[in-house]
Protein backbone atom coordinates (compact mmCIF):
# COMPACT_ATOMS: atom_id res chain seq x y z
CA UNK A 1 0.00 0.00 0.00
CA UNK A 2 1.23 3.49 -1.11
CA UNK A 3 1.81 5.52 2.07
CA UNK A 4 2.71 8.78 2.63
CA UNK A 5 3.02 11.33 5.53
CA UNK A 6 2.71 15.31 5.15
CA UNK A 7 3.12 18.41 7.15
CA UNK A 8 1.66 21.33 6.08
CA UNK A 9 1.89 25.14 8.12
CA UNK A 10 -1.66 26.43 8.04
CA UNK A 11 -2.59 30.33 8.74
CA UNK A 12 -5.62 29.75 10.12
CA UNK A 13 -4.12 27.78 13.20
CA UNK A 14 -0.61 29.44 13.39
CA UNK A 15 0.75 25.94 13.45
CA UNK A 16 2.09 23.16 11.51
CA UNK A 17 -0.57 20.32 11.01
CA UNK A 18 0.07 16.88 9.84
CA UNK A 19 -2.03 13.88 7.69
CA UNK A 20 -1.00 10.75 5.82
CA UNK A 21 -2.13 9.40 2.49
CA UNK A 22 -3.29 5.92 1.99
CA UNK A 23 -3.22 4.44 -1.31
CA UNK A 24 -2.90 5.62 -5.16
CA UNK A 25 -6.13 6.09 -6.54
CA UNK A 26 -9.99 6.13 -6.23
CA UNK A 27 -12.68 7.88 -4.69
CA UNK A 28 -10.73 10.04 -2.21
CA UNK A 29 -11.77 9.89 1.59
CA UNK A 30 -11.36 12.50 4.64
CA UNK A 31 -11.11 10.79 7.88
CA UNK A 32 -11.26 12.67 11.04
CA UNK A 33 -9.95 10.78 14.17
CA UNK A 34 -11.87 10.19 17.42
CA UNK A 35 -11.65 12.28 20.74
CA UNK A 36 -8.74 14.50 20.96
CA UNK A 37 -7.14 11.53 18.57
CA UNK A 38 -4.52 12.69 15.80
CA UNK A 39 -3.90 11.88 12.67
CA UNK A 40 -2.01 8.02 12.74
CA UNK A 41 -4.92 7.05 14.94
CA UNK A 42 -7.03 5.47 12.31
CA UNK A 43 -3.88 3.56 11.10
CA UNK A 44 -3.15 2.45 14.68
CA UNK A 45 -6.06 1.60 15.46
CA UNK A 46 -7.28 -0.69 12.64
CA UNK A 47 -9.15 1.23 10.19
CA UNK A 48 -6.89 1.70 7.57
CA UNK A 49 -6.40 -2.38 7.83
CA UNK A 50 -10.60 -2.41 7.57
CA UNK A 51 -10.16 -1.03 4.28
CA UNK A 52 -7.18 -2.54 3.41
CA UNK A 53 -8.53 -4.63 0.60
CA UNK A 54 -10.60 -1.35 -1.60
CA UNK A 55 -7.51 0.91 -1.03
CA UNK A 56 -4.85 -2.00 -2.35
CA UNK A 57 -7.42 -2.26 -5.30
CA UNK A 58 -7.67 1.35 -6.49
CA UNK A 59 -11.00 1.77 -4.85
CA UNK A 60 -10.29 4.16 -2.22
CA UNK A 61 -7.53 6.87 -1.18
CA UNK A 62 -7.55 7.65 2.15
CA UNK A 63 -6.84 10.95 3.93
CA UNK A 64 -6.46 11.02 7.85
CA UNK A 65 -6.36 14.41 8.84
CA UNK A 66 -5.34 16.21 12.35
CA UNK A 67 -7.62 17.10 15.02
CA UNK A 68 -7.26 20.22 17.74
CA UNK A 69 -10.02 18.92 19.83
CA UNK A 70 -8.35 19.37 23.43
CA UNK A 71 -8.39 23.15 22.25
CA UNK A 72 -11.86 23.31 21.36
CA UNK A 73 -14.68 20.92 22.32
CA UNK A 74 -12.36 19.20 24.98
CA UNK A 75 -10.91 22.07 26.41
CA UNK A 76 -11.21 23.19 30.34
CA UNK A 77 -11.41 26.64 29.28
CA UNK A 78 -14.49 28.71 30.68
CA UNK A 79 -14.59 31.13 27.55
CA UNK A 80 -16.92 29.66 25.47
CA UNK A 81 -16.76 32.01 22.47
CA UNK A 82 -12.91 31.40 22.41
CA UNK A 83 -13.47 27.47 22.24
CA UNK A 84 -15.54 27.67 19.31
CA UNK A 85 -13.89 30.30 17.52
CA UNK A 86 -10.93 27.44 17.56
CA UNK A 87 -13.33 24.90 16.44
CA UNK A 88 -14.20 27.22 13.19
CA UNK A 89 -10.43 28.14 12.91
CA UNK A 90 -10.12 24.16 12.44
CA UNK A 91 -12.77 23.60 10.11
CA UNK A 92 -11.03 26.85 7.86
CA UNK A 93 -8.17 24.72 7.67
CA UNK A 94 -9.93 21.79 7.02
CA UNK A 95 -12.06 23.70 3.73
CA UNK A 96 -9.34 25.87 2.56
CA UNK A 97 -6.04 23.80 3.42
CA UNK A 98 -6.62 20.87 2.72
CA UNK A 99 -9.80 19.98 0.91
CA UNK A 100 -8.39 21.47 -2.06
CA UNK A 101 -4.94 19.46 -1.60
CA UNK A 102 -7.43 16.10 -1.73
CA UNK A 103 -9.23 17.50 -4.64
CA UNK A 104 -6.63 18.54 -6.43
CA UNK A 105 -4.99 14.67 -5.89
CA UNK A 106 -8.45 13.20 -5.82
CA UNK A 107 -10.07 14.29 -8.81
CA UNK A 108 -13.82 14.31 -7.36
CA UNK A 109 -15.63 15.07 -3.76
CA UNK A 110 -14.26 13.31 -1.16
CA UNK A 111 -16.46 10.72 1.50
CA UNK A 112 -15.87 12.08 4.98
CA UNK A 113 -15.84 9.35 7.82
CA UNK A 114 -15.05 9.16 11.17
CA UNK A 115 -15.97 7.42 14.36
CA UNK A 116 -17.20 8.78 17.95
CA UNK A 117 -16.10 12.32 17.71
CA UNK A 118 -14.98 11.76 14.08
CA UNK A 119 -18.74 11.24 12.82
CA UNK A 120 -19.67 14.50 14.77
CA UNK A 121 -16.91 16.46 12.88
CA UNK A 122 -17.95 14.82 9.72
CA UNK A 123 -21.40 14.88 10.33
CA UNK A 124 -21.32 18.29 11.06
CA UNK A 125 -18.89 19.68 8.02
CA UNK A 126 -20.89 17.96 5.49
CA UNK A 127 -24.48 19.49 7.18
CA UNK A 128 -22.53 23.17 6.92
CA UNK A 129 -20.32 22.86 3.75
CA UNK A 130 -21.90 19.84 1.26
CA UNK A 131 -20.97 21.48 -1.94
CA UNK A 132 -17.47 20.57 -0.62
CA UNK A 133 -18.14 16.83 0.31
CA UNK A 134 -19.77 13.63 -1.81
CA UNK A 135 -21.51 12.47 1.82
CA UNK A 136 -20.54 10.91 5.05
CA UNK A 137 -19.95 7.19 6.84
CA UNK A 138 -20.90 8.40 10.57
CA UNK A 139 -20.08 5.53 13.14
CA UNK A 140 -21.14 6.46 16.62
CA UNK A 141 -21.51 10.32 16.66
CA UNK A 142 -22.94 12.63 18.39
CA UNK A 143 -24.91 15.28 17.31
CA UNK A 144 -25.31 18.02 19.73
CA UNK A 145 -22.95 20.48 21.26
CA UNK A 146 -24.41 19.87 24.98
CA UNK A 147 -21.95 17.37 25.30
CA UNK A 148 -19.19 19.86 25.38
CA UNK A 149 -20.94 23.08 26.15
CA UNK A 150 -24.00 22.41 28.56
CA UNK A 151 -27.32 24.51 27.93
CA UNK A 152 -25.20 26.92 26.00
CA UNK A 153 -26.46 28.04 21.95
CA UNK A 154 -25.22 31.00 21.48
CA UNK A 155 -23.61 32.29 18.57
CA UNK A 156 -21.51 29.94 16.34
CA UNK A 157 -22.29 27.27 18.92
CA UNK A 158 -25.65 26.81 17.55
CA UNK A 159 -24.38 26.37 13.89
CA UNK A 160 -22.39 23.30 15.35
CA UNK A 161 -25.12 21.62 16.94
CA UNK A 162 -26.90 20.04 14.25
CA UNK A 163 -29.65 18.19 15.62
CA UNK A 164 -30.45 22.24 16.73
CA UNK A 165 -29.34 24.31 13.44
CA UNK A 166 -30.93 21.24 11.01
CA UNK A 167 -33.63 21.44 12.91
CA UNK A 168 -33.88 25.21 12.58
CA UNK A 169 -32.29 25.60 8.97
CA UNK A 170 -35.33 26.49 6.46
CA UNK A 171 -32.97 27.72 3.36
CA UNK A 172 -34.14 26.06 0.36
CA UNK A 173 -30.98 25.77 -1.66
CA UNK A 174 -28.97 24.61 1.34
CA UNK A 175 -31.68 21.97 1.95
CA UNK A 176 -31.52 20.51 -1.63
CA UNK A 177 -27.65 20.56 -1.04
CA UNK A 178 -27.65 18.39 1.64
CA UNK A 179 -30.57 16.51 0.19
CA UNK A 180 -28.30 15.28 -2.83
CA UNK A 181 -25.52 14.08 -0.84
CA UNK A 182 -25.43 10.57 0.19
CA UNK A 183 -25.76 10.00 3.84
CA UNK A 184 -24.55 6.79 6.38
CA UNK A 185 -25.09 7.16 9.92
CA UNK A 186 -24.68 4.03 12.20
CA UNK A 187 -24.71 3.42 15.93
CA UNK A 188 -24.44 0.24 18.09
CA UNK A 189 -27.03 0.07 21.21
CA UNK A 190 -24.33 -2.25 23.08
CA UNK A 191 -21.66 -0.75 25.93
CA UNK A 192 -21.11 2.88 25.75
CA UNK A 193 -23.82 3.62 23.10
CA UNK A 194 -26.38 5.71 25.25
CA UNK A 195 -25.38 8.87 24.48
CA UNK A 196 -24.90 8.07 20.70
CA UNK A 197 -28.11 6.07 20.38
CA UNK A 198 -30.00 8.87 21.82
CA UNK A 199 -28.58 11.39 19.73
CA UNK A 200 -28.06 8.94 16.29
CA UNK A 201 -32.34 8.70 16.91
CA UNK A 202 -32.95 12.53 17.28
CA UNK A 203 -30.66 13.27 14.31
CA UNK A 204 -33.22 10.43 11.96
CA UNK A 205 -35.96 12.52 13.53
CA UNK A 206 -34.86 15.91 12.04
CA UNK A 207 -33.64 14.42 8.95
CA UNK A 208 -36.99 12.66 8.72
CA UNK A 209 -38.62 16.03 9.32
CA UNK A 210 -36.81 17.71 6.70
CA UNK A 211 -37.11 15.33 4.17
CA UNK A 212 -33.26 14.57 3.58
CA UNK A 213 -32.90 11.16 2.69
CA UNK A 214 -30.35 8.94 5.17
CA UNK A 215 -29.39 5.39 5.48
CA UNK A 216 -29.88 5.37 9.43
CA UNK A 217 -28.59 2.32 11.13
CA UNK A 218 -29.06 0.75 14.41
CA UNK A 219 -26.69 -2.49 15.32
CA UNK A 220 -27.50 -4.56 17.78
CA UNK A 221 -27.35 -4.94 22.25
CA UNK A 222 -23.58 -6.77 21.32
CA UNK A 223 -22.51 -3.70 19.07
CA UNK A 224 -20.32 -1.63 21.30
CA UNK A 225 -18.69 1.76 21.15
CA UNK A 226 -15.25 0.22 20.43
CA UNK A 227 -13.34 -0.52 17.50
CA UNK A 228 -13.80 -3.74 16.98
CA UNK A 229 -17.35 -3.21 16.01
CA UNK A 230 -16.05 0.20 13.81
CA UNK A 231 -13.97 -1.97 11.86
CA UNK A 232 -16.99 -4.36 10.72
CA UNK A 233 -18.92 -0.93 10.29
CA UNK A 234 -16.21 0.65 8.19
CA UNK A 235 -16.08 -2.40 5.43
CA UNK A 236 -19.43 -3.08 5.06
CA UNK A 237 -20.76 0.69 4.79
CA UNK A 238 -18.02 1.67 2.25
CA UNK A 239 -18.55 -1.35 0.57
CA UNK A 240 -21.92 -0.57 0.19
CA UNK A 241 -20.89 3.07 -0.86
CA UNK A 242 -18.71 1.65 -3.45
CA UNK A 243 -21.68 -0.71 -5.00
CA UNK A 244 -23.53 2.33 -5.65
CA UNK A 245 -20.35 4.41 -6.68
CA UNK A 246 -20.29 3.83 -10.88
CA UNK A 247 -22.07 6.64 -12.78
CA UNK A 248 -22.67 9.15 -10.05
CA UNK A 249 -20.82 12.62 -10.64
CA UNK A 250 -19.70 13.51 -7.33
């Protein structure tokens, strides 16, 4: 497997951030790693060996990009505007560093993915920016910004909650955006699921309610929050991606 490993400095952090590249063609795909995970984490932790087989073939290319999340989300800080301002300096990097890098390499829109915190960052990208993005694999997100900021909606907190700003969001054009992306969300109702189950089932409710079309699935009582259980979830939903792959523009 073709492998590489990058470092790029980005303006919008003031800091040097790093990714690796994962194989030598085919339909390019952002990863984002788990809580306050970096960038090798999906290669350490199996899910570059989950997709071993499509990314060997020419099926995928794999990008697994940085996260800042112990300055933002996980942070101890008490200034919540500063927190998210961090968050949205991250996601400018992510949309103007190094989206175009993967198109430019990738030729088309890229899948994002991600697991636990990864899905929420994916989730949530795609809901805000899917010209950018072909659609998402979510495994185990959450959905709502409660989890790292309480009660609190204000300002450019709400616009990362989306189970809240979905739920709000009545702009036509941005609807039909997301609408004609394609979109995976999982979750396992085994150990350490609650708070993903309960928020996997209110983000099918808004999606329901605004009539964007979703492949929602729930695994079963033995499908933990773990990656094990990512690993089977990983190969079977981007093998089902890649079924439906042939013909479509994106």
């Amino acid at each position: 497997m073709q492998i590489e490993y990058h470092k790029r400095f980005s303006h919008h952090l003031g800091r040097e951030m790093e990714f690796k590249t994962y194989g030598h063609a085919g339909r390019p795909v952002l990863v984002f790693p788990t809580s306050n995970g970096r960038f090798y984490q999906y290669e350490d932790s199996g899910g570059i060996g989950a997709l071993a087989d499509r990314i060997e073939a020419g099926d995928l290319r794999v990008w697994t990009v940085d996260g800042i999340d112990g300055e933002s989300f996980f942070s101890n800080g008490h200034d919540l505007p500063a927190r998210i301002a961090r968050h949205e300096s991250y996601f400018r990097y992510v949309r103007e560093d190094l989206l175009p890098e993967v198109l430019s390499i990738g030729g088309r829109a890229p899948i994002l993915s991600g697991c636990s915190m990864g899905a929420f960052h994916a989730s949530n990208f795609l809901f805000r920016f899917p010209d950018r993005v072909a659609g998402v694999i979510a495994l185990s997100g959450v959905y709502s910004t409660r989890h790292f900021f309480g009660d609190a909606l204000d300002g450019q907190i709400y616009f990362n909650s989306p189970v809240d700003y979905l739920a709000g969001l009545n702009d036509r054009d941005l609807l039909d955006r997301i609408r004609s992306r394609r979109l995976f969300f999982c979750c396992g109702q085994g150990a350490w699921e609650d708070a993903m189950l309960e928020d996997t089932h209110r983000l099918e409710a808004v999606l329901r309610d605004k009539d964007i079309p979703a492949w929602v699935d729930f695994w079963g009582t033995d499908a933990s929050h773990d990656w094990p259980w990512w690993h089977r979830q990983i190969a079977y939903f981007f093998d089902k991606w890649l079924e439906d792959d042939r013909g479509r523009p994106l």
